[in-house]
N, C-alpha and C. Protein backbone atom coordinates (compact mmCIF):
# COMPACT_ATOMS: atom_id res chain seq x y z
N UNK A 1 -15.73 12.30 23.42
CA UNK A 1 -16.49 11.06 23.29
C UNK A 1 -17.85 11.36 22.67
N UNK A 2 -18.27 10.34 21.64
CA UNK A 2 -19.36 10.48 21.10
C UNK A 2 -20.09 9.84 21.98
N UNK A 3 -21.46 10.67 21.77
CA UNK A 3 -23.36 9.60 22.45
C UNK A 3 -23.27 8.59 22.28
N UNK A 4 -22.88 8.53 20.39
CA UNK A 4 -23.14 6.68 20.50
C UNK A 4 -21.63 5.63 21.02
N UNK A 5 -20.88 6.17 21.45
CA UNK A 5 -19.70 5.45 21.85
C UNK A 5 -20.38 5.39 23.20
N UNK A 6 -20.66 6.36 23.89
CA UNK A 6 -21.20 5.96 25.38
C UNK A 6 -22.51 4.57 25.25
N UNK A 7 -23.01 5.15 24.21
CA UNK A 7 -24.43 4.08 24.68
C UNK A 7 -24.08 2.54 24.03
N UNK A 8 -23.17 2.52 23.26
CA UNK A 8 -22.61 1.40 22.91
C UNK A 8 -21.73 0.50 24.43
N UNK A 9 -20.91 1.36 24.77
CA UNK A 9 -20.02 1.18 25.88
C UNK A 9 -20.19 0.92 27.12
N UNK A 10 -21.01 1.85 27.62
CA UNK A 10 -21.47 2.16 28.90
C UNK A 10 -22.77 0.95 29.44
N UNK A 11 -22.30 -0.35 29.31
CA UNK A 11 -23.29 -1.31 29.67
C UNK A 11 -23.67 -0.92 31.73
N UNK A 12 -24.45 -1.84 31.94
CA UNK A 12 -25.35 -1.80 33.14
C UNK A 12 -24.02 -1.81 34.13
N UNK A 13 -23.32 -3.03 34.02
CA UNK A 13 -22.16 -3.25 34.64
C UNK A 13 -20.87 -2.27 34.53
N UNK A 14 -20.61 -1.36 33.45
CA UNK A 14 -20.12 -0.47 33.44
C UNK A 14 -20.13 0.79 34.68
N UNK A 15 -21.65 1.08 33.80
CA UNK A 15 -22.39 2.25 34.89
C UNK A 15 -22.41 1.94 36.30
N UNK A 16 -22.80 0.61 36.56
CA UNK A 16 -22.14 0.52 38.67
C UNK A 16 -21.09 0.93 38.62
N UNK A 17 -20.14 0.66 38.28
CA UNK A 17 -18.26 1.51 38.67
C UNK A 17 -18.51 2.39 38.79
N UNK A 18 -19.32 2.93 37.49
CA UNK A 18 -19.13 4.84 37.44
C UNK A 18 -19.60 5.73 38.23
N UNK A 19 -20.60 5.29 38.51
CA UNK A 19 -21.85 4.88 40.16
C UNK A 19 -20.96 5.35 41.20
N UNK A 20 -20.30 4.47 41.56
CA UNK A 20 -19.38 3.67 42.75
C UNK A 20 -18.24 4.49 42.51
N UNK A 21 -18.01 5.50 41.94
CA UNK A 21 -16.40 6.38 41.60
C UNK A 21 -16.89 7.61 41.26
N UNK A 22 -18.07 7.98 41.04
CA UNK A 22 -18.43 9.33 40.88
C UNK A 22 -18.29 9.89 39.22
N UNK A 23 -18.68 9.26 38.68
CA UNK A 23 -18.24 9.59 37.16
C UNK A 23 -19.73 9.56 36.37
N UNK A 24 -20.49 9.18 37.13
CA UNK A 24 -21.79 8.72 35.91
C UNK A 24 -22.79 9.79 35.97
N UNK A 25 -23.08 10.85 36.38
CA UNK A 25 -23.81 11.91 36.32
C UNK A 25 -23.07 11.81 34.61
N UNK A 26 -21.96 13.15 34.57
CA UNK A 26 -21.54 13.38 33.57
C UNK A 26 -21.57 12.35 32.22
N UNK A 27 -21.28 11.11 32.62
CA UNK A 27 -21.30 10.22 31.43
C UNK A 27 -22.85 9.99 31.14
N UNK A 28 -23.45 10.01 31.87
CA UNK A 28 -25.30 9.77 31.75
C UNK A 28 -25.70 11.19 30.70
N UNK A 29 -25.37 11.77 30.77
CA UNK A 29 -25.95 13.31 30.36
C UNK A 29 -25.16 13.09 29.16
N UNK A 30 -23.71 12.55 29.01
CA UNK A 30 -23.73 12.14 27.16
C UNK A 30 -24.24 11.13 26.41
N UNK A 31 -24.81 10.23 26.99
CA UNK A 31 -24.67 9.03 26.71
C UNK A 31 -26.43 9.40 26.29
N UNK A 32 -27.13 9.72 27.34
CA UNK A 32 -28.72 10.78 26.55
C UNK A 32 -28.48 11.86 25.65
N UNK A 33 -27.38 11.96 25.10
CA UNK A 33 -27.46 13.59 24.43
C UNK A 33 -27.84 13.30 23.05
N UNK A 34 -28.51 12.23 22.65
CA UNK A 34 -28.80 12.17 21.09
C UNK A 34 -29.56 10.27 20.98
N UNK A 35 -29.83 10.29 19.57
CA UNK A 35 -30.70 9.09 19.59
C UNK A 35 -29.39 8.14 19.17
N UNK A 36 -29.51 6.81 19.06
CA UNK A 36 -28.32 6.10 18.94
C UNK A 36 -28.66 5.54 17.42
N UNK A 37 -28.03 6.51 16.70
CA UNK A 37 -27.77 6.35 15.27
C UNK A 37 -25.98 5.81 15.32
N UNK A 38 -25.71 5.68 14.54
CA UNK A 38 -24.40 5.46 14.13
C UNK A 38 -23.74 6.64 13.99
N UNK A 39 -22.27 6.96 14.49
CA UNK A 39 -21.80 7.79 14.48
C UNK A 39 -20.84 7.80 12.84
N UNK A 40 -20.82 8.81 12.17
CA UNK A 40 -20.51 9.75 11.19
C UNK A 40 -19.12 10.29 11.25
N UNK A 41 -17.95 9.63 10.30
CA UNK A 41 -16.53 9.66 10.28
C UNK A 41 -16.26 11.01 9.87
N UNK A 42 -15.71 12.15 10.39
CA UNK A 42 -15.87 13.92 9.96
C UNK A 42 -14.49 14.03 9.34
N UNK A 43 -14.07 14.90 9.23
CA UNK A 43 -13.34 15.23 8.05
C UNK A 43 -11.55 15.41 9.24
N UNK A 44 -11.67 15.27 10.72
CA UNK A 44 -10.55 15.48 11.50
C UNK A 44 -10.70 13.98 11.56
N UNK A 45 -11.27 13.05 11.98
CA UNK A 45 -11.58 11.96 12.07
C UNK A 45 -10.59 11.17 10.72
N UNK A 46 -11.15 11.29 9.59
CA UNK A 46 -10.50 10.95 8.12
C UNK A 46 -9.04 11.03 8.62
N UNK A 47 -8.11 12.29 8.64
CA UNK A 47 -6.96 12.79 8.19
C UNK A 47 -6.44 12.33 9.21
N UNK A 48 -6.94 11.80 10.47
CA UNK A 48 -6.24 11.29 11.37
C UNK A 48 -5.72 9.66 10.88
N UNK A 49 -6.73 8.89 10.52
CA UNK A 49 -6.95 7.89 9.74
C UNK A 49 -5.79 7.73 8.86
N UNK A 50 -5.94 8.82 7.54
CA UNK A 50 -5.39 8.61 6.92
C UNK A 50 -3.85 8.92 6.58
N UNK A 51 -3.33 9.14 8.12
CA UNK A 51 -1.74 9.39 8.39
C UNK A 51 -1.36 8.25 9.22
N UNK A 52 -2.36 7.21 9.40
CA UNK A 52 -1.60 5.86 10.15
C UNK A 52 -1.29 4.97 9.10
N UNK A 53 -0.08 4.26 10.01
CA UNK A 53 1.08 3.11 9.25
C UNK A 53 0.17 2.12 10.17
N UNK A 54 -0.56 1.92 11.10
CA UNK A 54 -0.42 1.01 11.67
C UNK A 54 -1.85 0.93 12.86
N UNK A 55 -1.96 0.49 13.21
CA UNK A 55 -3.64 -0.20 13.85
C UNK A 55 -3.67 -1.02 14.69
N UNK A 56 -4.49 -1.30 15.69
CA UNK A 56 -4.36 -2.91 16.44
C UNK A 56 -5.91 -3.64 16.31
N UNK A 57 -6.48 -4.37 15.95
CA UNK A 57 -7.97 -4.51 15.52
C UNK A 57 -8.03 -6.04 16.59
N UNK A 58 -9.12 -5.63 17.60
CA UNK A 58 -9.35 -6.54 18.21
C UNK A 58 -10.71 -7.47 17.81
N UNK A 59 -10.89 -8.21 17.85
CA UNK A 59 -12.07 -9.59 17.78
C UNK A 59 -12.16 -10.48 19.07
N UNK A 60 -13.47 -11.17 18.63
CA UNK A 60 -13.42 -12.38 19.67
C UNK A 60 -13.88 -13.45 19.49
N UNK A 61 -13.12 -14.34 19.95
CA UNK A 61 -13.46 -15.54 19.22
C UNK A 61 -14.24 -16.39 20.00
N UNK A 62 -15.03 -17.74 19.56
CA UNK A 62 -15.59 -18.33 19.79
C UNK A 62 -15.67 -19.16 21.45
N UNK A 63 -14.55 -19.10 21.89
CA UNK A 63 -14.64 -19.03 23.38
C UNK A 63 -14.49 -18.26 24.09
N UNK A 64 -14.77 -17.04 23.76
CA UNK A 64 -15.15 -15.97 24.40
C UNK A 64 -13.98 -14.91 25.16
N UNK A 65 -13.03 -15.56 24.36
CA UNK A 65 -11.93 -14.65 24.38
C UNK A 65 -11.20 -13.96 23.84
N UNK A 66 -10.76 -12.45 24.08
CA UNK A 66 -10.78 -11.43 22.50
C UNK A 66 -9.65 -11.53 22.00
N UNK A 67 -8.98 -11.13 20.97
CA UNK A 67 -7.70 -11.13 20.43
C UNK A 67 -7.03 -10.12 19.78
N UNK A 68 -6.54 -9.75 19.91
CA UNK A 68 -5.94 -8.19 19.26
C UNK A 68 -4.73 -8.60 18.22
N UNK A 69 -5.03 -7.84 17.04
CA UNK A 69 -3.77 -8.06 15.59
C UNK A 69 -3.82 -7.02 15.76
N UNK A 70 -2.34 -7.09 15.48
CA UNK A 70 -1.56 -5.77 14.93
C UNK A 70 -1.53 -5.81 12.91
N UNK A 71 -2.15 -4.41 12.77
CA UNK A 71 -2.25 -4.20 11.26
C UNK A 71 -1.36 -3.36 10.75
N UNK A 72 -0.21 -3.51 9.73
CA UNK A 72 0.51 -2.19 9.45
C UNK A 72 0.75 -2.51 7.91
N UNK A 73 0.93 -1.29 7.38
CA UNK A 73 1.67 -0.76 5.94
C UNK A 73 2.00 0.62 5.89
N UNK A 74 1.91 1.02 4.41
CA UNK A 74 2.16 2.48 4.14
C UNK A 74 0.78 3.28 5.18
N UNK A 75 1.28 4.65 4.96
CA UNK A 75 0.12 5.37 5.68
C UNK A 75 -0.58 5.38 4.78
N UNK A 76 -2.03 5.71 5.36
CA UNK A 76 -3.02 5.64 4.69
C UNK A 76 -3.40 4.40 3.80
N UNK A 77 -2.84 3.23 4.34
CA UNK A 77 -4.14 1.70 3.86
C UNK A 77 -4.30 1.79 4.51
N UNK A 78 -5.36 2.60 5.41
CA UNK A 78 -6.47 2.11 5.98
C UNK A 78 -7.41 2.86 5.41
N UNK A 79 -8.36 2.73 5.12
CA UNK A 79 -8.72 3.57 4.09
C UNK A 79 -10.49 4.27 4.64
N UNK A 80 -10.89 5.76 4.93
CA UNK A 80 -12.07 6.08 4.68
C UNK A 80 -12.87 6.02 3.19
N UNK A 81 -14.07 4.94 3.08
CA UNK A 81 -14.45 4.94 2.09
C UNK A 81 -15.96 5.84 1.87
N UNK A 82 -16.34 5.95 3.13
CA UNK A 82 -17.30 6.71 3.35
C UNK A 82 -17.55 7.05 4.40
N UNK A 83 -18.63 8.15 5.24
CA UNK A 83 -18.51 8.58 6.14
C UNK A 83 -18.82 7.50 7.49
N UNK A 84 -19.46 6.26 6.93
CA UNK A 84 -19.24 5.30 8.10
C UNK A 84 -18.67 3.65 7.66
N UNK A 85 -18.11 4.00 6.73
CA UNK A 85 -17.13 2.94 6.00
C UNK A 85 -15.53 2.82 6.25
N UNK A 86 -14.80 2.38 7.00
CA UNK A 86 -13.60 2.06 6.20
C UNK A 86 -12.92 0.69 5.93
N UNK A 87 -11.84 0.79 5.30
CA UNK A 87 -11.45 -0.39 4.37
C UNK A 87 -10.18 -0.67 4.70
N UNK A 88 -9.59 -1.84 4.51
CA UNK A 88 -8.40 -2.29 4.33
C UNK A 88 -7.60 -3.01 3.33
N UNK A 89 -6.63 -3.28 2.69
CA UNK A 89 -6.01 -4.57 2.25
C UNK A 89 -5.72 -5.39 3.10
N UNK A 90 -5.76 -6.98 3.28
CA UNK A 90 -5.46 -7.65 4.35
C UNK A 90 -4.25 -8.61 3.82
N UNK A 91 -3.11 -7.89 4.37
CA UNK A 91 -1.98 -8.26 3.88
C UNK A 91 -1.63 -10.07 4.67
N UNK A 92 -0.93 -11.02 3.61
CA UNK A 92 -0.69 -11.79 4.22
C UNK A 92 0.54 -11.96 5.11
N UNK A 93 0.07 -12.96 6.87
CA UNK A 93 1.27 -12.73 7.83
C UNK A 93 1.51 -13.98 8.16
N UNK A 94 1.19 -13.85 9.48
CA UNK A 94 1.75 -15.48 9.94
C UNK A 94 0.70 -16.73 9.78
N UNK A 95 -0.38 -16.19 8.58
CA UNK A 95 -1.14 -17.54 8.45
C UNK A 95 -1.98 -18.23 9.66
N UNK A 96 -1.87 -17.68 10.72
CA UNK A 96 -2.77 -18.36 11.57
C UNK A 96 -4.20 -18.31 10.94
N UNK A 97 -4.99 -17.47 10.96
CA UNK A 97 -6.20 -16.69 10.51
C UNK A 97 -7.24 -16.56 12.02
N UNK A 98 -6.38 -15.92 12.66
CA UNK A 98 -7.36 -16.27 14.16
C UNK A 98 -8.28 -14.95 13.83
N UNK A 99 -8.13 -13.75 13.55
CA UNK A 99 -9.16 -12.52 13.31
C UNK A 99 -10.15 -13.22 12.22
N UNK A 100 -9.18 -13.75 11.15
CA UNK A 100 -10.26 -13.71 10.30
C UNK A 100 -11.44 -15.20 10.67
N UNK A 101 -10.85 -16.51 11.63
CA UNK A 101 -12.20 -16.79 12.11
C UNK A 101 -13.22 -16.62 12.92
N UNK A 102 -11.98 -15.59 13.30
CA UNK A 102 -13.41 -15.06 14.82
C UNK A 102 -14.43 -14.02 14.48
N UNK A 103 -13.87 -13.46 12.82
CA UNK A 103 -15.30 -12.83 11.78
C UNK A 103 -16.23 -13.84 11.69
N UNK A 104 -15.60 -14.82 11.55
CA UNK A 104 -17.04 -15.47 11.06
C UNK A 104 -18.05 -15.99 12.15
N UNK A 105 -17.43 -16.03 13.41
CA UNK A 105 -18.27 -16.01 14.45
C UNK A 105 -18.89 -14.60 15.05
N UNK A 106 -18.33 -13.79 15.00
CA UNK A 106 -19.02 -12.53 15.68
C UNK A 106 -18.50 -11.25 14.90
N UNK A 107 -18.85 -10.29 14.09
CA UNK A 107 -18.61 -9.33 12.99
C UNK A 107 -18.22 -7.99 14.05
N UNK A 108 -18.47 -8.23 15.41
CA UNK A 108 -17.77 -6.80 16.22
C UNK A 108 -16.64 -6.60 16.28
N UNK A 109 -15.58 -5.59 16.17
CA UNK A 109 -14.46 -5.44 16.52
C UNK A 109 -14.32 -4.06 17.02
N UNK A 110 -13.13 -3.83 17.54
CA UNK A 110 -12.40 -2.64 17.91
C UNK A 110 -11.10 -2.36 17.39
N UNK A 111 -11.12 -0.74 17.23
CA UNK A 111 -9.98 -0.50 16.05
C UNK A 111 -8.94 0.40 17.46
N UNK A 112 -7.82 0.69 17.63
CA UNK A 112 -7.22 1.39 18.18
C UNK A 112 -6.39 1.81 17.51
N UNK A 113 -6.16 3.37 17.32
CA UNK A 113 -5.15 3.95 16.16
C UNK A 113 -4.37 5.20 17.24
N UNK A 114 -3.19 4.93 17.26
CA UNK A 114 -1.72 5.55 17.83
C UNK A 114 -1.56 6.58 17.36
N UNK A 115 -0.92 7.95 17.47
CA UNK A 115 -0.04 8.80 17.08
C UNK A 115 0.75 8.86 18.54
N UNK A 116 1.70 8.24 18.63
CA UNK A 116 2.38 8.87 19.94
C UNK A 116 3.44 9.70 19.74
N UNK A 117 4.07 10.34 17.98
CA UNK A 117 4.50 11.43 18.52
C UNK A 117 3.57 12.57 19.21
N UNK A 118 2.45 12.40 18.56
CA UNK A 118 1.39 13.97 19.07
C UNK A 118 0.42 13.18 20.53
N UNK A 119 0.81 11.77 20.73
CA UNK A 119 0.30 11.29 22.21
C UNK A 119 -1.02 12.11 21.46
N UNK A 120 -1.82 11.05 20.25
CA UNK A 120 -3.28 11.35 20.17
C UNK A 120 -3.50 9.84 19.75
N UNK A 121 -5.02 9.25 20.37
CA UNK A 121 -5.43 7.85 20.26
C UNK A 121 -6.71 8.03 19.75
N UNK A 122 -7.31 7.08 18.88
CA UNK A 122 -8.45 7.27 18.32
C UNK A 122 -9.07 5.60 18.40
N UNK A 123 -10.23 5.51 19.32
CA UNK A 123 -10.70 4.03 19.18
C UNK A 123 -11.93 3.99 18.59
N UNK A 124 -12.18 2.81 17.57
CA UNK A 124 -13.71 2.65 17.09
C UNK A 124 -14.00 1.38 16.93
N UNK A 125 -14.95 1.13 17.37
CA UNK A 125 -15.96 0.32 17.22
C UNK A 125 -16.71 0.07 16.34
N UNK A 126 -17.24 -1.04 15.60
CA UNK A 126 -17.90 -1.12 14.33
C UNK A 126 -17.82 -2.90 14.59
N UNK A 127 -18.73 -3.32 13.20
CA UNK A 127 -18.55 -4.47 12.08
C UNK A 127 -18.14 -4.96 10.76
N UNK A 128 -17.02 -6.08 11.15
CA UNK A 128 -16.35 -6.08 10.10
C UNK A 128 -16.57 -7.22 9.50
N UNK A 129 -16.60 -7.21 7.92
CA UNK A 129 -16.38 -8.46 7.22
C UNK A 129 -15.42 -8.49 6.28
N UNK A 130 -14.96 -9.95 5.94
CA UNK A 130 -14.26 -10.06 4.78
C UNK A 130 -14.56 -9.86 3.53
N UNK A 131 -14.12 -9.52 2.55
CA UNK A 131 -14.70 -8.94 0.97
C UNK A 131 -13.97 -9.64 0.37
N UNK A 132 -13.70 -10.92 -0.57
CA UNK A 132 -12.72 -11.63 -1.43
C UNK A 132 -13.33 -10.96 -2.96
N UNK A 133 -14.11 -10.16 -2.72
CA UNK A 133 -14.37 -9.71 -4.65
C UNK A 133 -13.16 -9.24 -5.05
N UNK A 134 -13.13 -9.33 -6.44
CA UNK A 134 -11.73 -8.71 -6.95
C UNK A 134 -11.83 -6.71 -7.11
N UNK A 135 -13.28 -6.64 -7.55
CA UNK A 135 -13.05 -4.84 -7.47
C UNK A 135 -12.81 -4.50 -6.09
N UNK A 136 -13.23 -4.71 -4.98
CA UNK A 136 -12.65 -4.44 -3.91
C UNK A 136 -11.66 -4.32 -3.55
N UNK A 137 -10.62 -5.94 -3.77
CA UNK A 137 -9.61 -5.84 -3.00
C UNK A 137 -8.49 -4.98 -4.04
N UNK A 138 -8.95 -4.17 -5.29
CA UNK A 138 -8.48 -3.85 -5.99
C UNK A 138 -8.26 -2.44 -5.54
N UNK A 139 -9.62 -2.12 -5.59
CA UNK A 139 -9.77 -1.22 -4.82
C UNK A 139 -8.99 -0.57 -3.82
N UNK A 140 -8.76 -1.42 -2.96
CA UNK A 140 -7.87 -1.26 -1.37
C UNK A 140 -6.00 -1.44 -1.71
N UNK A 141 -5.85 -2.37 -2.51
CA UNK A 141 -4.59 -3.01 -2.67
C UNK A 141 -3.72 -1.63 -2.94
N UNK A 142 -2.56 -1.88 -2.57
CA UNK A 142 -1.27 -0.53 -3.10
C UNK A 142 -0.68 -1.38 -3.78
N UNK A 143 -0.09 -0.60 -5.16
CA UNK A 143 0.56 -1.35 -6.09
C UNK A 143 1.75 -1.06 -5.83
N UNK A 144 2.11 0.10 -5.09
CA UNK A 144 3.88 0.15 -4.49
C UNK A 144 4.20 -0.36 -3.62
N UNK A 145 3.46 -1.62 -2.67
CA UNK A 145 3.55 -1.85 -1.59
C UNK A 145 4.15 -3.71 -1.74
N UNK A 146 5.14 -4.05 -1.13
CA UNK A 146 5.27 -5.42 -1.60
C UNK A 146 5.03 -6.39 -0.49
N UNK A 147 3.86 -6.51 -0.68
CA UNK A 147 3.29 -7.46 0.29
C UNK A 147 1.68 -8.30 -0.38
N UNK A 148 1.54 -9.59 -0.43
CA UNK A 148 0.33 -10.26 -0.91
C UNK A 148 -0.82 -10.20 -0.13
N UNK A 149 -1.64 -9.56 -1.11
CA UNK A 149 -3.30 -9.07 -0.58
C UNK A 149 -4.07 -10.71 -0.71
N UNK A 150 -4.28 -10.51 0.67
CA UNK A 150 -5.04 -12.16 0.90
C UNK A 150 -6.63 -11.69 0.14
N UNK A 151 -6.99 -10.61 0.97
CA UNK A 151 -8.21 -10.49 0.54
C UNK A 151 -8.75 -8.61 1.24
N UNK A 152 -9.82 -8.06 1.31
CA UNK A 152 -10.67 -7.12 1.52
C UNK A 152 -10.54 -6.96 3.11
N UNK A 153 -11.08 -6.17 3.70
CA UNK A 153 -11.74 -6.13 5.23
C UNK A 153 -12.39 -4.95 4.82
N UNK A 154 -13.50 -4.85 5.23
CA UNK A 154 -14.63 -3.64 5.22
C UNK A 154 -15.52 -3.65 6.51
N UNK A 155 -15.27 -2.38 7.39
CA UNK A 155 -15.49 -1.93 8.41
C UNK A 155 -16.51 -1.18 8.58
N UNK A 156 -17.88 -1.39 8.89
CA UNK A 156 -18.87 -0.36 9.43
C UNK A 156 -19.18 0.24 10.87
N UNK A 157 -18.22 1.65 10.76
CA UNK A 157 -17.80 1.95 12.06
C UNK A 157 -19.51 2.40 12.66
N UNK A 158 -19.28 1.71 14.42
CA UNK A 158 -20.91 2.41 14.78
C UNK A 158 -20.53 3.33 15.69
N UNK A 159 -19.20 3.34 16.31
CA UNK A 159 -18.75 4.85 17.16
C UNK A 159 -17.39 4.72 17.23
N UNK A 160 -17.26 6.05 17.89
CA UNK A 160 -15.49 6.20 17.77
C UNK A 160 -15.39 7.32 19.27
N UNK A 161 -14.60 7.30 20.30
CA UNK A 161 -13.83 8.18 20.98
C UNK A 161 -12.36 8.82 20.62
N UNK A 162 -12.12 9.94 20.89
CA UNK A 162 -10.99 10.31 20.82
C UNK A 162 -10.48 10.73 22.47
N UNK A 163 -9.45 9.78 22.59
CA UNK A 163 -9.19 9.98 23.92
C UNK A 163 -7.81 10.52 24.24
N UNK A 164 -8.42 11.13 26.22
CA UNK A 164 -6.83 11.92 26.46
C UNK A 164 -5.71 11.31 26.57
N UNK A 165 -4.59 12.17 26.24
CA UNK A 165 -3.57 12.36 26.10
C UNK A 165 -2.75 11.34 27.37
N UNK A 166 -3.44 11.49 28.17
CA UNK A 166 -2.98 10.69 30.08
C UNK A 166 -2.25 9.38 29.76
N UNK A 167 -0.83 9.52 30.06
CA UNK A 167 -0.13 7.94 30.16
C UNK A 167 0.42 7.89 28.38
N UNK A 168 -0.25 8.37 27.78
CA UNK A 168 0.57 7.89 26.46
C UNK A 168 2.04 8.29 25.98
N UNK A 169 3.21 7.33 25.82
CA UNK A 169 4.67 7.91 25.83
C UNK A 169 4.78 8.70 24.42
N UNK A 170 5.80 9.80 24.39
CA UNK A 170 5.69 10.15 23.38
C UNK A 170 6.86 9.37 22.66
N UNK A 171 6.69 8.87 21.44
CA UNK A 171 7.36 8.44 20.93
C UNK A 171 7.18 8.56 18.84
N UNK A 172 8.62 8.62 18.83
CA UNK A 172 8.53 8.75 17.53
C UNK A 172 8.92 7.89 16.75
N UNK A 173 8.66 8.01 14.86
CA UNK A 173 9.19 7.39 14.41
C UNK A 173 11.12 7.23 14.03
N UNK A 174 11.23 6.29 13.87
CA UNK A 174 12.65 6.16 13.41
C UNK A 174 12.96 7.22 12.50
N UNK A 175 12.32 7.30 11.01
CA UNK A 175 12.92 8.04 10.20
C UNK A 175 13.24 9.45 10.57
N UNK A 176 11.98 9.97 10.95
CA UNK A 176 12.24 10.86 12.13
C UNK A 176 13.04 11.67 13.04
N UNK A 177 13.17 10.56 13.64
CA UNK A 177 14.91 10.48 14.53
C UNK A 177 16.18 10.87 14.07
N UNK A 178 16.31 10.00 12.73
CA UNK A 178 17.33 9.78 11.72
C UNK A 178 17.23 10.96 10.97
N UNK A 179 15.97 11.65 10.55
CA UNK A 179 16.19 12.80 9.76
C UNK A 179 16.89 13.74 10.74
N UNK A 180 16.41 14.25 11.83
CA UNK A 180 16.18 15.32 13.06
C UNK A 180 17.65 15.29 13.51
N UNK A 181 18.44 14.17 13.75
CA UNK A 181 19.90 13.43 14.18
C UNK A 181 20.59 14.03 12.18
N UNK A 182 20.48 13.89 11.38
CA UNK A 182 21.33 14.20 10.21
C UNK A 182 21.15 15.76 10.35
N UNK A 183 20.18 16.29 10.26
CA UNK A 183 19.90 18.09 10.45
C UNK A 183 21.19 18.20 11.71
N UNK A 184 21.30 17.82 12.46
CA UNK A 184 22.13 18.56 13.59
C UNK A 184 23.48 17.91 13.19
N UNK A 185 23.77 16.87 12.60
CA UNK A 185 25.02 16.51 12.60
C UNK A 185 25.69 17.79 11.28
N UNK A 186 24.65 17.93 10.40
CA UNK A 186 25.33 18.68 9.33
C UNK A 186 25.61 20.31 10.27
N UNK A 187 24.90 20.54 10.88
CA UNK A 187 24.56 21.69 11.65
C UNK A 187 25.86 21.98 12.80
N UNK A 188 26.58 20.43 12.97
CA UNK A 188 27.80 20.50 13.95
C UNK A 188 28.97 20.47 12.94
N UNK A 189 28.56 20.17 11.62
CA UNK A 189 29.78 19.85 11.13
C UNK A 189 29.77 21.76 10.76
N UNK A 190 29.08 22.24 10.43
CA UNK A 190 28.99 23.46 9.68
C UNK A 190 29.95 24.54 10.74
N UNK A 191 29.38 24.49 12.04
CA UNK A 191 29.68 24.81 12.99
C UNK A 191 30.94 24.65 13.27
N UNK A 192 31.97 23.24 12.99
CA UNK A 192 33.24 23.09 13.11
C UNK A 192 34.00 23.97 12.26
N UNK A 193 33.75 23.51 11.06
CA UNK A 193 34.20 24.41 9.91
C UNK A 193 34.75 25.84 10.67
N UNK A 194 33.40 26.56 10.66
CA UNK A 194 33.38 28.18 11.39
C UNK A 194 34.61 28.54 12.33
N UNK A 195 34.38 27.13 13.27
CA UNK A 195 34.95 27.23 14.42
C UNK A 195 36.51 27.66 13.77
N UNK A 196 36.69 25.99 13.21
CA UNK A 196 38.33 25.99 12.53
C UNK A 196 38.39 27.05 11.87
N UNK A 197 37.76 27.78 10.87
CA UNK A 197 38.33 29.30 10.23
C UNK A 197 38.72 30.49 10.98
N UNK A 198 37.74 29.94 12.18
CA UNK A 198 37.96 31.57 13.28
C UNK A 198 39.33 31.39 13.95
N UNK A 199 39.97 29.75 14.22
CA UNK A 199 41.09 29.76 14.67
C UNK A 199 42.09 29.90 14.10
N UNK A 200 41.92 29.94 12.81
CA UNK A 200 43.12 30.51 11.72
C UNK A 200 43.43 30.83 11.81
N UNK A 201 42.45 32.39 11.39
CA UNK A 201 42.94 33.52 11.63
C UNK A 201 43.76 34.19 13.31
């Protein structure tokens, strides 16, 4: 956990629990360990990033209740554009536009990014807006990807945790499966073969 994820996080009401459960020595001593600049996307940070299909980006909307979308494509649209930048294409879905009005009421969100084969989670925090310029969403758009770019999202992350491993299932992808399942089937058939020649003889 980063300083500035604690001092972002760790509100008044927080810190009583942590108080009250024995946890806030330790979280106090990170949460002082630096001035609260914006935290700085590093180069393990990136590559983690840039091997996700998929995202959940929460907002909140105007009555004060948050909402979580699920974001997916190829790996890597999500894009590091700089060390406290990243980007998206914002593919069109079911047309509601509930994220994108609850930007226009409040620019905070939260990003949560999965690997559950390696059961590794990465959450950040930042402000996001919409970008309808055309170099942008040009920018972001995949031209192998067949899906209509509504418009931009551009993210100014202000912290990020990388958290444990505890409770997360491991799970993989399909193709995965399907590759890992064809390796052994050829591997049983090869094996039959053998078998049947040895009984030939």
């Amino acid at each position: 956990m980063t300083s500035r994820f604690a001092q972002v996080m760790f509100t008044p009401d927080v810190q009583l629990h942590q108080e009250r459960h024995g946890s806030r020595d330790a979280y106090a001593r990170m949460a002082d360990a630096a001035a609260p600049v914006r935290d700085r996307i590093g180069p393990d940070e990136a590559a983690f990033i840039a091997e996700r299909d998929s995202f959940y980006l929460a907002t909140v909307g105007e009555t004060g209740w948050p909402y979580i979308q699920h974001r997916g494509g190829p790996p890597g649209f999500l894009r590091v554009l700089d060390e406290h930048t990243l980007g998206f294409a914002d593919f069109r879905g079911n047309r509601q536009y509930i994220t994108r009005g609850n930007l226009d009421h409040d620019d905070r969100v939260a990003l949560f990014l999965m690997d559950y084969a390696n059961r590794t989670r990465l959450k950040l925090v930042g402000h996001a807006r919409a970008d309808d310029s055309p170099e942008v969403v040009e920018r972001l758009a995949l031209p192998d990807y067949r899906a209509k770019v509504e418009r931009a999202v551009l993210i100014e992350v202000e912290a990020y945790d990388w958290n444990c491993r505890q409770h997360i299932p491991q799970l993989f992808p399909r193709d995965a499966v399907e590759q890992a399942i064809g390796a052994l089937r050829d591997r049983i058939t090869e094996l039959e073969r053998e078998n049947a020649r040895l009984r030939a003889r």
